[in-house]
C-alpha atoms as a PDB file:
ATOM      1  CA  UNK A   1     182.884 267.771 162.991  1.00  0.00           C
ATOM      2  CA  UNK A   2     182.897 263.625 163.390  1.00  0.00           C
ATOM      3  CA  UNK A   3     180.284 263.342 166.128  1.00  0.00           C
ATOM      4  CA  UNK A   4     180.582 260.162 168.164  1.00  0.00           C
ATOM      5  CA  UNK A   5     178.514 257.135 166.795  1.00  0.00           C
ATOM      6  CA  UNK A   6     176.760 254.145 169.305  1.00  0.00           C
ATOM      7  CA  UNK A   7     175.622 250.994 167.605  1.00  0.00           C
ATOM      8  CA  UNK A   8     172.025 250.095 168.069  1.00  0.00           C
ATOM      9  CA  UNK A   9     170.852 246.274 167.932  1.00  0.00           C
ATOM     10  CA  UNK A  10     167.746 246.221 165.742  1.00  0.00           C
ATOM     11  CA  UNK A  11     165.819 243.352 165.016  1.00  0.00           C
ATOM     12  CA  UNK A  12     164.167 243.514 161.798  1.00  0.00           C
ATOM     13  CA  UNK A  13     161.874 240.757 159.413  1.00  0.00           C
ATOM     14  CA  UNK A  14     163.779 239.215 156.803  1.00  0.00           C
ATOM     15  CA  UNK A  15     161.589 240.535 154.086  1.00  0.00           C
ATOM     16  CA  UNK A  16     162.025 244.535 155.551  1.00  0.00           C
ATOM     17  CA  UNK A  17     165.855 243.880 155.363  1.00  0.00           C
ATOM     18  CA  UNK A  18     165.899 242.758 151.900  1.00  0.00           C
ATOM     19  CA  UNK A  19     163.549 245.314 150.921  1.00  0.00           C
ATOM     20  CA  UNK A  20     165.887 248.127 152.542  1.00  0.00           C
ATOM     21  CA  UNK A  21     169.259 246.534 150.774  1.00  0.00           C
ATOM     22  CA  UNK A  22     167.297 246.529 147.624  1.00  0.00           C
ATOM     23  CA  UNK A  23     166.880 250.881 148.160  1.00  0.00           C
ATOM     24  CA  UNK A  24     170.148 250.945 149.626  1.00  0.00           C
ATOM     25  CA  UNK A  25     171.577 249.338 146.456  1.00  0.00           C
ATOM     26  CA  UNK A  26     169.552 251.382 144.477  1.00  0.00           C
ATOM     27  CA  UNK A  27     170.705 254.968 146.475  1.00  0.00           C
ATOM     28  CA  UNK A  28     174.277 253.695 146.909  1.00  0.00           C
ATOM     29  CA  UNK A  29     174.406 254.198 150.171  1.00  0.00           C
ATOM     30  CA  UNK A  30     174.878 251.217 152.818  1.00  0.00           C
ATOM     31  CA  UNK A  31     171.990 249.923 155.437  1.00  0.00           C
ATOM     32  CA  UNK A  32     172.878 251.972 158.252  1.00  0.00           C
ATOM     33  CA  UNK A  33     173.196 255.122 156.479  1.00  0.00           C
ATOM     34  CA  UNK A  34     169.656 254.386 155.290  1.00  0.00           C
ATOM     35  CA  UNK A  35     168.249 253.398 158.329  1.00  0.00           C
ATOM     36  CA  UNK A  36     169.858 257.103 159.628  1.00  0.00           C
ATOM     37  CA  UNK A  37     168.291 258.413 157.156  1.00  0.00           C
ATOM     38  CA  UNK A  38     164.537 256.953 158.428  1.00  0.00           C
ATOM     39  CA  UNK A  39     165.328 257.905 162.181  1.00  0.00           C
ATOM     40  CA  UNK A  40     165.993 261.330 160.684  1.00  0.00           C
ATOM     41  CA  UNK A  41     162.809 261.506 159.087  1.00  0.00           C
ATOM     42  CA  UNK A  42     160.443 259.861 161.988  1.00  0.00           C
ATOM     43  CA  UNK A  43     162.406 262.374 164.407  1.00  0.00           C
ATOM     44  CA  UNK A  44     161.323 265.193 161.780  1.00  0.00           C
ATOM     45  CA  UNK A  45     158.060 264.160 161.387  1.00  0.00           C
ATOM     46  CA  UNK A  46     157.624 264.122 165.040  1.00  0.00           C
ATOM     47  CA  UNK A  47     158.591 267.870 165.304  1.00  0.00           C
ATOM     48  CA  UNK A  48     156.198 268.930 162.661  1.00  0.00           C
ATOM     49  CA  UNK A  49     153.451 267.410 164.386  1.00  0.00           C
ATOM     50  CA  UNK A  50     154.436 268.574 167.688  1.00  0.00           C
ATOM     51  CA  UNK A  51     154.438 272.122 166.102  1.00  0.00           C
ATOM     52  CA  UNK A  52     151.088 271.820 164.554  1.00  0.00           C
ATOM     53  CA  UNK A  53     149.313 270.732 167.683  1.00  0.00           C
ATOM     54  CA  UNK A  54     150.734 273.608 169.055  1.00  0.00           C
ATOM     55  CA  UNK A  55     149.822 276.188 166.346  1.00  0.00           C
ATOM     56  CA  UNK A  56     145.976 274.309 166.881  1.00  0.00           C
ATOM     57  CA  UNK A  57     146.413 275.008 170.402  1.00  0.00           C
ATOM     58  CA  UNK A  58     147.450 278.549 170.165  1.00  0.00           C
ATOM     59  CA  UNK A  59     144.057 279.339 167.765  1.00  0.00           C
ATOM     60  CA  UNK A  60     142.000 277.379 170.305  1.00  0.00           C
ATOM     61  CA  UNK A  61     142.486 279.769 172.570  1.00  0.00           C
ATOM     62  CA  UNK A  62     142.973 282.928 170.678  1.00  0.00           C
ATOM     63  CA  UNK A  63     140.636 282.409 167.409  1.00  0.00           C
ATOM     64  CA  UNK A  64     141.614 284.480 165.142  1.00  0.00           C
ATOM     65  CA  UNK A  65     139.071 288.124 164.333  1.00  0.00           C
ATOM     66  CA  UNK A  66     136.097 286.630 162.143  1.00  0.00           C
ATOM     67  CA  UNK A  67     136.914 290.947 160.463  1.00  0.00           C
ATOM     68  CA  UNK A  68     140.491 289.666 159.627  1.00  0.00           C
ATOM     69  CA  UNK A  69     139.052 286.604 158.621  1.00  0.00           C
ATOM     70  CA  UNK A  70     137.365 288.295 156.174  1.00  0.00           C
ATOM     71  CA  UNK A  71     139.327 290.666 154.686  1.00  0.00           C
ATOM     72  CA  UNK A  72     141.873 287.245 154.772  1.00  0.00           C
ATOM     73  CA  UNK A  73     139.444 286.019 152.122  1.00  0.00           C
ATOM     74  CA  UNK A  74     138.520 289.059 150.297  1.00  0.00           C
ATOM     75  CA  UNK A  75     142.356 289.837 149.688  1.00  0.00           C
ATOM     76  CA  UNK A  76     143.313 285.837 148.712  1.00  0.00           C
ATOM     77  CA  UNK A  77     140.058 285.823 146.021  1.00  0.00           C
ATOM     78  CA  UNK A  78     141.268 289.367 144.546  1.00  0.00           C
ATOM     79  CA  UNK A  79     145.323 288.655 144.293  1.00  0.00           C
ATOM     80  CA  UNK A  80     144.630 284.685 143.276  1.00  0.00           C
ATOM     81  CA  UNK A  81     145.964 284.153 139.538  1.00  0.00           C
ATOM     82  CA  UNK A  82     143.060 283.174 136.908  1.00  0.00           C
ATOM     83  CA  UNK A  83     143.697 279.397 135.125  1.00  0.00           C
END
């Protein structure tokens, strides 16, 4: 499926465009495909945090049993592998 594309004016420093065509050379792929690529990851990176502050939130206000806790611990320290 070819989804529909918009072109975005970005202004960028001369030195942050050469340094992207010099790792767009490098992963043969053009500029824009690159720069895709970064939204992508930003966007990502975004939603992970997002998600974390919510798992935080969630504990705040349901800590977990200190008993599970415990056992949690006891269980990790018995099944962990000996280097």
């Amino acid at each position: 499926m070819v989804m529909a594309r918009r072109e975005v004016l970005v202004q960028l420093d001369d030195e942050l465009v050469e340094r992207l065509d010099q790792l767009a050379r490098r992963s043969e792929v053009s500029r824009s495909e690159l720069l895709r690529r970064g939204a992508l990851a930003v966007l990502e990176a975004d939603e992970w945090a997002r998600a974390d502050e919510r798992l935080v939130a969630g504990y705040t206000r349901y800590p977990p049993d200190p008993a599970l806790l415990d056992a949690s611990k006891r269980l990790g320290a018995e099944t962990a592998p000996e280097w």
